[in-house]
Each structure stands twice: as structure tokens, then as C-alpha cells.
Protein backbone atom coordinates (compact mmCIF):
# COMPACT_ATOMS: atom_id res chain seq x y z
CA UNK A 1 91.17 87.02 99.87
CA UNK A 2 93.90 88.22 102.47
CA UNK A 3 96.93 89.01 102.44
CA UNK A 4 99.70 88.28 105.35
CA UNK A 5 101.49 91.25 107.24
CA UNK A 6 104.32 91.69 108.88
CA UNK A 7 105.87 92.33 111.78
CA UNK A 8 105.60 95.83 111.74
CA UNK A 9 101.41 95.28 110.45
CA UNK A 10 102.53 96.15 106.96
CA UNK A 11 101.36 94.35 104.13
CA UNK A 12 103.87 91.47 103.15
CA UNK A 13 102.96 90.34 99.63
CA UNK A 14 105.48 87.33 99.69
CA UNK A 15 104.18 85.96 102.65
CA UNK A 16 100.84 86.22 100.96
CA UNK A 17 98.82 83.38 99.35
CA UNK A 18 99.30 83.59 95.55
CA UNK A 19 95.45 82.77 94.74
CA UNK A 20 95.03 85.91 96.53
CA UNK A 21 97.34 87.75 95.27
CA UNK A 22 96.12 87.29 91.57
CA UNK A 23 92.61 87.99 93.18
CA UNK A 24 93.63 91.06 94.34
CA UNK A 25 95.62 91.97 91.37
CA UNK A 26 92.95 91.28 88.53
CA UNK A 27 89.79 93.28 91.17
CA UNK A 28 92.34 96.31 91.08
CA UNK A 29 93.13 96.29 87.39
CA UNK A 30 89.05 96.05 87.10
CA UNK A 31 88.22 98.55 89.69
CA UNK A 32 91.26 100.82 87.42
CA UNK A 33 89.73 99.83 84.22
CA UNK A 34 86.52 101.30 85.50
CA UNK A 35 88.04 104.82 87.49
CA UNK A 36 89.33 105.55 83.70
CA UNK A 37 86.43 104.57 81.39
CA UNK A 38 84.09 106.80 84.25
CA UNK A 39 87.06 109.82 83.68
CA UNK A 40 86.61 109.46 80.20
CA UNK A 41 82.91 109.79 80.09
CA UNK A 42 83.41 112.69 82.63
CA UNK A 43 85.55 114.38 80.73
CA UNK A 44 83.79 113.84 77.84
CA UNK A 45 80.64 115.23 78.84
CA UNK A 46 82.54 118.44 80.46
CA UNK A 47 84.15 119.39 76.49
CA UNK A 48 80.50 119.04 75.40
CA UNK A 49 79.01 121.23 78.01
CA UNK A 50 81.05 124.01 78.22
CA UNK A 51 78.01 126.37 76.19
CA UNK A 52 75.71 125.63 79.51
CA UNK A 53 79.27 126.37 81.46
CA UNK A 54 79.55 129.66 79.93
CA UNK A 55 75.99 130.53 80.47
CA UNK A 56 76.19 129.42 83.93
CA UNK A 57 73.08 127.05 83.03
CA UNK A 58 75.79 124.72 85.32
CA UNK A 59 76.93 126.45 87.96
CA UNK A 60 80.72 126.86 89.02
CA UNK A 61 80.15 125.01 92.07
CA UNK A 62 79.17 121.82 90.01
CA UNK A 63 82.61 122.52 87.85
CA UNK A 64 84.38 122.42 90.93
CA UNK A 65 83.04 119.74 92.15
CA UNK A 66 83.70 117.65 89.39
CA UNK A 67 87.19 118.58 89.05
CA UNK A 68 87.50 116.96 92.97
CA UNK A 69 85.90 113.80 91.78
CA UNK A 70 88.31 113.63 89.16
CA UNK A 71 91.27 114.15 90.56
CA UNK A 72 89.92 111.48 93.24
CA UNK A 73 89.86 109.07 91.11
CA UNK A 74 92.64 109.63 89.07
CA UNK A 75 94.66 108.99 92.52
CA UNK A 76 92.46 106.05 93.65
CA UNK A 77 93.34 104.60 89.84
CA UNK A 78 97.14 104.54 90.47
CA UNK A 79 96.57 103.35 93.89
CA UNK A 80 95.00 100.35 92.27
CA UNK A 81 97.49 100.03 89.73
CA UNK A 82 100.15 100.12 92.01
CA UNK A 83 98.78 97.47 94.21
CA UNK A 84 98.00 95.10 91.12
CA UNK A 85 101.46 95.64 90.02
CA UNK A 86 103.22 94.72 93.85
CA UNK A 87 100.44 91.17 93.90
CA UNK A 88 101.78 90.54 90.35
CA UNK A 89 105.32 90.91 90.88
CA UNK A 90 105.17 89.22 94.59
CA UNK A 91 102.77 86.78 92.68
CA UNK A 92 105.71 86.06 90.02
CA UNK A 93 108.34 85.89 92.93
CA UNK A 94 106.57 83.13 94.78
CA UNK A 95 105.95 80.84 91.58
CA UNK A 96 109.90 81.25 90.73
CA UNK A 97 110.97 80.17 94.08
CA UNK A 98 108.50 77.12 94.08
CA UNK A 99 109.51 76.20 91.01
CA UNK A 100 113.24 76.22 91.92
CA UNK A 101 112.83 74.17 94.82
């Protein structure tokens, strides 16, 4: 699916198709769905691990690591939210106006 952009090559969600806009919106609230269930298992496994932390049987540099993917996708997560929730609303607007008419 694609969306339409504007004059100034920004995306323009109103202008977009609505099929693709509820594409777009239900592959970001899956690709979400999945960022968090993956940070939950993450962060699971770190609580469980912290004896082979403290023994360094995993070193620091894996810790750290870890803490970069995580915060990653944290911010990729509300990325996605936040573009399901513009193709929903821009989604909503578009039905209301052809339904007016």
C-alpha cells in the first residue's frame, strides 16, 4: 500500500487511500504487538540471569548491548503506534466526509 504526499513530500494521510491506510495501520499495530511481546521476553530473561550477570558468566558488554536493543525498540514501538494511530484517525476522517456527502 502507499500513501499520497504532499506538496512539501510529507506524508498526507487524507489524501491517502483508506484500504491503505487500514493496511498500514493494522501491519504497525502487529509489528508493535511484536517489539513488546520480544521486550517482554528480553526482559524477562535479563531478571532471570542476573546470577550469570554477577559472575560475569555474561559479560557487561552483552548487558549493554541489550539495553541498546531495547531501548531501540521501545522507540521503533511508539513510532509504529503513532503511525497506526494518524492512518486510523485520517482513516476515520475520510469515511465521515464520504458519508456526509
Amino acid at each position: 500500500p502507499k500513501l499520497r504526499l504532499n506538496a512539501e513530500g510529507e506524508l498526507d494521510f487524507l489524501q491517502s487511500p483508506p484500504a491503505a491506510l487500514s493496511a498500514i495501520a493494522e501491519n504497525a499495530e502487529a509489528c508493535a504487538g511484536a517489539f513488546n511481546l520480544g521486550l517482554s521476553a528480553v526482559g524477562h530473561l535479563l531478571a532471570h540471569s542476573a546470577p550469570q550477570v554477577e559472575d560475569q558468566t555474561i559479560g557487561s558488554d552483552t548487558i549493554e548491548a541489550l539495553g541498546w536493543l531495547l531501548s531501540e525498540l521501545g522507540t521503533a514501538s511508539a513510532l509504529m503506534i503513532g503511525l497506526a494511530l494518524h492512518c486510523r484517525v485520517a482513516h476515520s476522517s475520510t469515511r465521515s466526509s464520504r458519508e456526509k456527502r
